[in-house]
PDB file of N, CA and C in Angstrom:
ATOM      1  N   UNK A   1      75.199  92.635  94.315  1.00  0.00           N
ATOM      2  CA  UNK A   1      74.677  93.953  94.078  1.00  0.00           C
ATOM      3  C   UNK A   1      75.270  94.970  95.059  1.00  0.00           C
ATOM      4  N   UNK A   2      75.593  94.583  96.281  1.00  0.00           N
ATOM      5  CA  UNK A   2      76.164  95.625  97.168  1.00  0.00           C
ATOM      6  C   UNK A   2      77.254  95.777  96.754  1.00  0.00           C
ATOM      7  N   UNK A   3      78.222  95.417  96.474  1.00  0.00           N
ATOM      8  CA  UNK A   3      79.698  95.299  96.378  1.00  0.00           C
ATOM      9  C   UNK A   3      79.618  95.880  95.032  1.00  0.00           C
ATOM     10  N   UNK A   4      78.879  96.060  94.087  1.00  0.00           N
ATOM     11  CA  UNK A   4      78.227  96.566  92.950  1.00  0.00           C
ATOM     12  C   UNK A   4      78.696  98.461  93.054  1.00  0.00           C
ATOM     13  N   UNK A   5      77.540  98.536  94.158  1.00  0.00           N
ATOM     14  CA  UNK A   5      77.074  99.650  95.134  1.00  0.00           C
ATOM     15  C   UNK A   5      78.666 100.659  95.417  1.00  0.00           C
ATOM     16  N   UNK A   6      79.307  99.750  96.256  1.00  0.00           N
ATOM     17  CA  UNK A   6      80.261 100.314  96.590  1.00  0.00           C
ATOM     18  C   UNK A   6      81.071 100.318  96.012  1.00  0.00           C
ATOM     19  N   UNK A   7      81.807  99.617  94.875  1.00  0.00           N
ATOM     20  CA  UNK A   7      82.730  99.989  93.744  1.00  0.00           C
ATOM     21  C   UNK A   7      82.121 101.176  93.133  1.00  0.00           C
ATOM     22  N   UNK A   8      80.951 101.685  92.890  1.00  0.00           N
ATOM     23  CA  UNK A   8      80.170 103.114  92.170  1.00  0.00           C
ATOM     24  C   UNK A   8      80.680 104.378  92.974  1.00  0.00           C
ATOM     25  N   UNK A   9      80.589 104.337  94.165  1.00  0.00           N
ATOM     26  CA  UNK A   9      79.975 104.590  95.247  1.00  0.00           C
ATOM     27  C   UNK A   9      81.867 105.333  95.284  1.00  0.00           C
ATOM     28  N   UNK A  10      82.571 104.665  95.131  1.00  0.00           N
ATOM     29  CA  UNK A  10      84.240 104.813  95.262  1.00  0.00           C
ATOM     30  C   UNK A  10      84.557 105.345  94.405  1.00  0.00           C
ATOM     31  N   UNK A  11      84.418 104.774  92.679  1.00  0.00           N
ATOM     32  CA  UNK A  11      84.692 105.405  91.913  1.00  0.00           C
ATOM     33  C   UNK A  11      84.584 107.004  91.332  1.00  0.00           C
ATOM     34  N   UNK A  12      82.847 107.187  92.087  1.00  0.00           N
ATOM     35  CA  UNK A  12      82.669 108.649  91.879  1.00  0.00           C
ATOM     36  C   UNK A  12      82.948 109.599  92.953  1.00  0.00           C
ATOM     37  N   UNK A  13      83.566 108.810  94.473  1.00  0.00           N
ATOM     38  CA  UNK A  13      84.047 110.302  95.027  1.00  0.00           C
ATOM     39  C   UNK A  13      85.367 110.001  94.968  1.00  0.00           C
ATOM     40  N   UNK A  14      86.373 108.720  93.784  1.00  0.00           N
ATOM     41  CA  UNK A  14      87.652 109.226  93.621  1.00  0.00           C
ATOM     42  C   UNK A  14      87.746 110.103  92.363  1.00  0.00           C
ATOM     43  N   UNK A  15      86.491 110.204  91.399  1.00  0.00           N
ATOM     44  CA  UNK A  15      86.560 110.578  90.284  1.00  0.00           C
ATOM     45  C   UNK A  15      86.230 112.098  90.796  1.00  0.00           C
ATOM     46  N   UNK A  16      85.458 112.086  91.914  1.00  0.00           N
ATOM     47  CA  UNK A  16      85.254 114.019  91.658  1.00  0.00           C
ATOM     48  C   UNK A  16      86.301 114.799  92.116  1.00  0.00           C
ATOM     49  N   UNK A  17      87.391 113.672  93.443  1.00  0.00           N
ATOM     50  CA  UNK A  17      88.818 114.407  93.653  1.00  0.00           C
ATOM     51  C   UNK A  17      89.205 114.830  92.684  1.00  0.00           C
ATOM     52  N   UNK A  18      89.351 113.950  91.883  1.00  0.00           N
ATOM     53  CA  UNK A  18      90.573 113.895  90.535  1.00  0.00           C
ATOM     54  C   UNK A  18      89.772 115.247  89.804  1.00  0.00           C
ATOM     55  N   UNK A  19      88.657 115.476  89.342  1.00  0.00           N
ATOM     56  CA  UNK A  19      88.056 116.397  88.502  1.00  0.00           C
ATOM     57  C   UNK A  19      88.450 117.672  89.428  1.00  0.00           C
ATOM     58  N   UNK A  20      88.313 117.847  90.894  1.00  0.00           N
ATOM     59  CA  UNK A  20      88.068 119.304  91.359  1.00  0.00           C
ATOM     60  C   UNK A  20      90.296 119.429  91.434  1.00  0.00           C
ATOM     61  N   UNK A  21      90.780 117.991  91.702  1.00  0.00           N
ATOM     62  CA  UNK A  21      91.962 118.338  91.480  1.00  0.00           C
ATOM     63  C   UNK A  21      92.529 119.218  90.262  1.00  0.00           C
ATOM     64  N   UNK A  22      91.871 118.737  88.596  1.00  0.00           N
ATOM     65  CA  UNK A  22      92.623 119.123  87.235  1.00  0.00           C
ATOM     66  C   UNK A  22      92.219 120.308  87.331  1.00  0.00           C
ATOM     67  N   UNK A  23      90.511 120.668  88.011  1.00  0.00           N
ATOM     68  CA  UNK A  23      90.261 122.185  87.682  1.00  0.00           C
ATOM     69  C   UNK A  23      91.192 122.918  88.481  1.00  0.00           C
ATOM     70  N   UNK A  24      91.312 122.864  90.031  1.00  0.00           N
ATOM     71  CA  UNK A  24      92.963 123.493  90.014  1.00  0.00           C
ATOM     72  C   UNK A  24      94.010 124.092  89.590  1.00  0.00           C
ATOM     73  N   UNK A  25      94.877 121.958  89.031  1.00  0.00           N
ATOM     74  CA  UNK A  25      95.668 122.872  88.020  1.00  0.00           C
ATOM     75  C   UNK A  25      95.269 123.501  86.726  1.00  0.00           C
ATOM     76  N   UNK A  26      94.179 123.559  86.142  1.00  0.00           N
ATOM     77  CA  UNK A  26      94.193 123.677  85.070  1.00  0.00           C
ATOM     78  C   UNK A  26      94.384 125.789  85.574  1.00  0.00           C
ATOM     79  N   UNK A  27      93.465 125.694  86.395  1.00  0.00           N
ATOM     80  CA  UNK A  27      92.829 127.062  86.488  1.00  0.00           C
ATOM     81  C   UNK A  27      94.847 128.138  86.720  1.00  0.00           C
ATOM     82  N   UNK A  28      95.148 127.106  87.864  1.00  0.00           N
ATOM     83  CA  UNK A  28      96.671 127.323  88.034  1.00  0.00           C
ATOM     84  C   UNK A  28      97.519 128.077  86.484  1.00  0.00           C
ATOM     85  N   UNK A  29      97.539 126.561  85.686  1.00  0.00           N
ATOM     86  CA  UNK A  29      98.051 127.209  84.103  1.00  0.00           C
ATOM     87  C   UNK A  29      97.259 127.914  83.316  1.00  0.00           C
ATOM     88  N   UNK A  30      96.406 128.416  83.258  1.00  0.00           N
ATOM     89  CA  UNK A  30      95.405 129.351  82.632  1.00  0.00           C
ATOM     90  C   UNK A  30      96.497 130.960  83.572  1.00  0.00           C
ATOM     91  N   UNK A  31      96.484 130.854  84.701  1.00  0.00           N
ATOM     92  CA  UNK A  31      97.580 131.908  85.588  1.00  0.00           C
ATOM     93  C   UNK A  31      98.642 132.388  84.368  1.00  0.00           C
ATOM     94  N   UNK A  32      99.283 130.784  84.090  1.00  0.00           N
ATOM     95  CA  UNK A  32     100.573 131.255  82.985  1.00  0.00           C
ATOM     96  C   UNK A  32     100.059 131.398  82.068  1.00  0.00           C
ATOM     97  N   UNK A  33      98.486 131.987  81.428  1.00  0.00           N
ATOM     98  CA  UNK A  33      98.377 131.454  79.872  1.00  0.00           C
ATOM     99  C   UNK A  33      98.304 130.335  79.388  1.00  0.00           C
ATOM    100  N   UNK A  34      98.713 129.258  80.059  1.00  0.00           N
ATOM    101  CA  UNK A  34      98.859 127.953  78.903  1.00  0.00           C
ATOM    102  C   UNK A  34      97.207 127.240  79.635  1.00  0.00           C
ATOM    103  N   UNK A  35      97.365 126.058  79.124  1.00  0.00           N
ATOM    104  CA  UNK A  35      96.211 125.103  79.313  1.00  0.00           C
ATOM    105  C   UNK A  35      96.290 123.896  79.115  1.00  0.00           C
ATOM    106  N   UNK A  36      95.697 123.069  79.498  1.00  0.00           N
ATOM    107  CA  UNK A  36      95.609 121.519  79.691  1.00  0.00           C
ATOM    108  C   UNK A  36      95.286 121.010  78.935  1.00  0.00           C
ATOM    109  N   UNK A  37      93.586 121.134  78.833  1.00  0.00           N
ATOM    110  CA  UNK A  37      92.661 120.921  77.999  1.00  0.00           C
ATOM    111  C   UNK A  37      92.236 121.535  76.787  1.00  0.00           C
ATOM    112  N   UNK A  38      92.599 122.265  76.417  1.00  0.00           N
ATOM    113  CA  UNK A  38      92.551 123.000  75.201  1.00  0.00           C
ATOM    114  C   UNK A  38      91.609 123.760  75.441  1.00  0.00           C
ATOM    115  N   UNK A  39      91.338 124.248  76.173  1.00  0.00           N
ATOM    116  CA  UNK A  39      89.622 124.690  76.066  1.00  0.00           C
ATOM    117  C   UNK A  39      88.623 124.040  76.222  1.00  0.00           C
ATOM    118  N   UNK A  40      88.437 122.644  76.228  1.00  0.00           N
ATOM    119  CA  UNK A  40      87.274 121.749  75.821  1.00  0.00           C
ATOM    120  C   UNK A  40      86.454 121.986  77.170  1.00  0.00           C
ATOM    121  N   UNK A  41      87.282 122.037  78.255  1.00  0.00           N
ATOM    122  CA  UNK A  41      86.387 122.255  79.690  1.00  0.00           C
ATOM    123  C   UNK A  41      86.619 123.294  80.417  1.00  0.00           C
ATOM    124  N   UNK A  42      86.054 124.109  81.103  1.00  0.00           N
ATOM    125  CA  UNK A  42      87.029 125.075  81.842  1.00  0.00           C
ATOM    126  C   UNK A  42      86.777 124.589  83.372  1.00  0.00           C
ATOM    127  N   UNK A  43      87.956 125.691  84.115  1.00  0.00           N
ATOM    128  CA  UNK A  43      87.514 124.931  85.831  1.00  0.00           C
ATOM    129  C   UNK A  43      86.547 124.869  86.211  1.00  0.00           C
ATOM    130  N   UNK A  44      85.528 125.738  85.706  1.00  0.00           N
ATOM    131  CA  UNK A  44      84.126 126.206  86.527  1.00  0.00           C
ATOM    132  C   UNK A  44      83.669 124.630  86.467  1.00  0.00           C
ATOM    133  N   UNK A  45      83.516 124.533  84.940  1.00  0.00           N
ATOM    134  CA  UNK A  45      82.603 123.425  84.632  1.00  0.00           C
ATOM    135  C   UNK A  45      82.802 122.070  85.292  1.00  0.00           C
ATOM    136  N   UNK A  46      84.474 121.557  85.171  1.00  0.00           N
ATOM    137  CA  UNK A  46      85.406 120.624  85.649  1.00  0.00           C
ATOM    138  C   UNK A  46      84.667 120.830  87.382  1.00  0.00           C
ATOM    139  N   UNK A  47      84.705 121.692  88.251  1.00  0.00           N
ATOM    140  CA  UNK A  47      83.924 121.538  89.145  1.00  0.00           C
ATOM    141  C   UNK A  47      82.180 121.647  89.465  1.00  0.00           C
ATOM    142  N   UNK A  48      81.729 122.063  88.705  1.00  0.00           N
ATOM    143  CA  UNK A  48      80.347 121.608  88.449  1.00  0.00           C
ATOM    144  C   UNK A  48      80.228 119.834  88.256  1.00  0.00           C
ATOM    145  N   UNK A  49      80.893 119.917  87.463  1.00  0.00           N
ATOM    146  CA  UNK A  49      80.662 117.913  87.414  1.00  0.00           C
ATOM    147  C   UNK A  49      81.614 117.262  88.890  1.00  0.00           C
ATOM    148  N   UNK A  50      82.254 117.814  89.485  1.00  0.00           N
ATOM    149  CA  UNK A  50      82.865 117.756  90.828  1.00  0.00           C
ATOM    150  C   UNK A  50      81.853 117.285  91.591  1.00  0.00           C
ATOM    151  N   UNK A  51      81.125 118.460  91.783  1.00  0.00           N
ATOM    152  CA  UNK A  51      80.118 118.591  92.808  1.00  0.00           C
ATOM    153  C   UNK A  51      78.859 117.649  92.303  1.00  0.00           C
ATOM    154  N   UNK A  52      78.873 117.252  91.071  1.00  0.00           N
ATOM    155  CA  UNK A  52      77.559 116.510  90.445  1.00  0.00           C
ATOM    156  C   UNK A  52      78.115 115.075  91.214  1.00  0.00           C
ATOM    157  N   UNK A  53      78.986 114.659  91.102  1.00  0.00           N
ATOM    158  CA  UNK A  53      79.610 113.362  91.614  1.00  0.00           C
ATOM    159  C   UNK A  53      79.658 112.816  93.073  1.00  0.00           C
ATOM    160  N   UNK A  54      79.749 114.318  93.584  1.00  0.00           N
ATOM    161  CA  UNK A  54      80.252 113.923  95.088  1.00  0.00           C
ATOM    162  C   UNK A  54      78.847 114.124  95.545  1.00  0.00           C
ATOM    163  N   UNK A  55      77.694 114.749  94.896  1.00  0.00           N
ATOM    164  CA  UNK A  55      76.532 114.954  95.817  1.00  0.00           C
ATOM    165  C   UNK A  55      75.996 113.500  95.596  1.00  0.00           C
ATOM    166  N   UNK A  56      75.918 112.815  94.063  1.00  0.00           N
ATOM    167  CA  UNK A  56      75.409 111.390  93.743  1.00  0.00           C
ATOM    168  C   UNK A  56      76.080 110.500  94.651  1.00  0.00           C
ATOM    169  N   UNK A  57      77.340 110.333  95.308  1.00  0.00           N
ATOM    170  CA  UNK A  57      77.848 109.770  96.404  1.00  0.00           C
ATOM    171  C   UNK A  57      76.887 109.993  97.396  1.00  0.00           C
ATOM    172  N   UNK A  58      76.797 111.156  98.089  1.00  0.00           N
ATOM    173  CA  UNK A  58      76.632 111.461  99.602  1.00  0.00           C
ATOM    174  C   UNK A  58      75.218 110.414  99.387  1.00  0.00           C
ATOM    175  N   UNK A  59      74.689 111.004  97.967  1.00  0.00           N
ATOM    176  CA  UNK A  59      72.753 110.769  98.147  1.00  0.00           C
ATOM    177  C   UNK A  59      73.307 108.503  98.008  1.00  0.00           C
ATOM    178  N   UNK A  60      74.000 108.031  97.405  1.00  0.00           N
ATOM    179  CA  UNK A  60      74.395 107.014  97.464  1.00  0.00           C
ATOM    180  C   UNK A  60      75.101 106.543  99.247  1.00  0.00           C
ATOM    181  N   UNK A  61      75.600 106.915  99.592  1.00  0.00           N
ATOM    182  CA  UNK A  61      75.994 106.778 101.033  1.00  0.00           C
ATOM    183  C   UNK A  61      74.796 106.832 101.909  1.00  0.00           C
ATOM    184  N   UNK A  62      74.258 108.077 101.897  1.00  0.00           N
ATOM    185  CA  UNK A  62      72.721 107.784 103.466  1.00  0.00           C
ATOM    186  C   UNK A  62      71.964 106.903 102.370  1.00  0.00           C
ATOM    187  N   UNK A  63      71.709 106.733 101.585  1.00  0.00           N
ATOM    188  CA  UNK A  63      70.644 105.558 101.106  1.00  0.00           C
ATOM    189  C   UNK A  63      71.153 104.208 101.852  1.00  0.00           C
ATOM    190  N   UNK A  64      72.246 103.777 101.889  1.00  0.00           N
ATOM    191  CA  UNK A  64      72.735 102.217 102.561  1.00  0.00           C
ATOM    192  C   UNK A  64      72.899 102.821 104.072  1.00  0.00           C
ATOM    193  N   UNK A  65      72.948 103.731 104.486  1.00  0.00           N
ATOM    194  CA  UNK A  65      72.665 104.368 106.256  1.00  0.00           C
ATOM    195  C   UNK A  65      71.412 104.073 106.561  1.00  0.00           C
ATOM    196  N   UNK A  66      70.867 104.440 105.947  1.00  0.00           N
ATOM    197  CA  UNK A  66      69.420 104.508 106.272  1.00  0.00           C
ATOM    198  C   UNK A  66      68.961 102.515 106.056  1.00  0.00           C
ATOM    199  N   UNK A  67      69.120 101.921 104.977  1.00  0.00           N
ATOM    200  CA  UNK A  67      69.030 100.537 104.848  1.00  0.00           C
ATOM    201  C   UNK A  67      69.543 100.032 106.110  1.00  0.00           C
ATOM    202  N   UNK A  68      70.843 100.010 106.278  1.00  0.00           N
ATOM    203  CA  UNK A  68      71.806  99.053 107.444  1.00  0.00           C
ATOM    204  C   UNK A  68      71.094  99.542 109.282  1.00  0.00           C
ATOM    205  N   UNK A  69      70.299 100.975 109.740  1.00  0.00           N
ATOM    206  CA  UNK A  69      69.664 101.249 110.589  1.00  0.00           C
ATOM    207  C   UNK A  69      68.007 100.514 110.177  1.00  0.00           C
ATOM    208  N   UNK A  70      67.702 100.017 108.989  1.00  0.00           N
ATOM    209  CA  UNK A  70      66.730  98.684 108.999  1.00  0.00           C
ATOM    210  C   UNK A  70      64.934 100.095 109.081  1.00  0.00           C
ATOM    211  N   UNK A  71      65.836 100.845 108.437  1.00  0.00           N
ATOM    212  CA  UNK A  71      64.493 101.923 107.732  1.00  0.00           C
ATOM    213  C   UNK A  71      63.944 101.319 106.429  1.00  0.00           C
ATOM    214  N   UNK A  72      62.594 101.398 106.370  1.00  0.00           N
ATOM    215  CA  UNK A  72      61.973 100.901 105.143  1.00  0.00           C
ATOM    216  C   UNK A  72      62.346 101.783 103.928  1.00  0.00           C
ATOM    217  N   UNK A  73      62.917 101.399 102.513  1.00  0.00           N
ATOM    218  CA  UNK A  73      62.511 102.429 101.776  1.00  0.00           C
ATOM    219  C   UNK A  73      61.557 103.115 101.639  1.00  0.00           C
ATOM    220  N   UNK A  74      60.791 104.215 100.392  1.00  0.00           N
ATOM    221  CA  UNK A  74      59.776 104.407 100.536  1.00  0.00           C
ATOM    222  C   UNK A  74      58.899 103.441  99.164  1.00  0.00           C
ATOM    223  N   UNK A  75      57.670 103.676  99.489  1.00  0.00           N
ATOM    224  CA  UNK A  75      56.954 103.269  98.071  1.00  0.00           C
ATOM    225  C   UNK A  75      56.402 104.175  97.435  1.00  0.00           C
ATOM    226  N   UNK A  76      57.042 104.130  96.343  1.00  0.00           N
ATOM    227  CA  UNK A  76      55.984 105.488  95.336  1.00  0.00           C
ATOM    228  C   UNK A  76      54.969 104.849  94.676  1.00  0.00           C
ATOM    229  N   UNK A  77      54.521 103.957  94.734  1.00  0.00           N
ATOM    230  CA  UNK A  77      53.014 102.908  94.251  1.00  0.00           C
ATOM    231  C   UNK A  77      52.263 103.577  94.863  1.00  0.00           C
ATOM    232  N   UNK A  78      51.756 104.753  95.689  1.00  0.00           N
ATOM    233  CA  UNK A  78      50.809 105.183  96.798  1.00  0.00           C
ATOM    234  C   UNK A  78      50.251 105.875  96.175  1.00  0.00           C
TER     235      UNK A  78
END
């Protein structure tokens, strides 16, 4: 399950590079007129899901900080 964890954990802050990278170029060739994507996404959005990825990381990262310093989760049964 950990190793689970951290393949997720990798995939989505190499996946939000790659997303805040295309909005870039995309935004770049939109400069010349042309486009990537046809329209289907624009940069804004392409970085909105950026930032959706890399925050689900960070909140994925202090969750196993907080575990490995031997903090209790919490219980919501209360």
């Amino acid at each position: 399950m950990k190793t689970l964890e951290i393949i997720v954990r990798r995939l989505f802050f190499s996946g939000s590079f790659a997303l805040a990278a295309l909005a870039v170029l995309e935004k770049i060739m939109n400069v010349f007129h042309l486009t990537l994507l046809k329209g289907y996404f624009t940069p804004i959005r392409l970085l909105e899901f950026s930032a959706i990825g890399l925050l689900f990381t960070i909140v994925m990262q202090l969750h196993q900080i907080r575990i490995a310093l031997g903090g209790k989760t919490p219980e919501f049964s209360k």
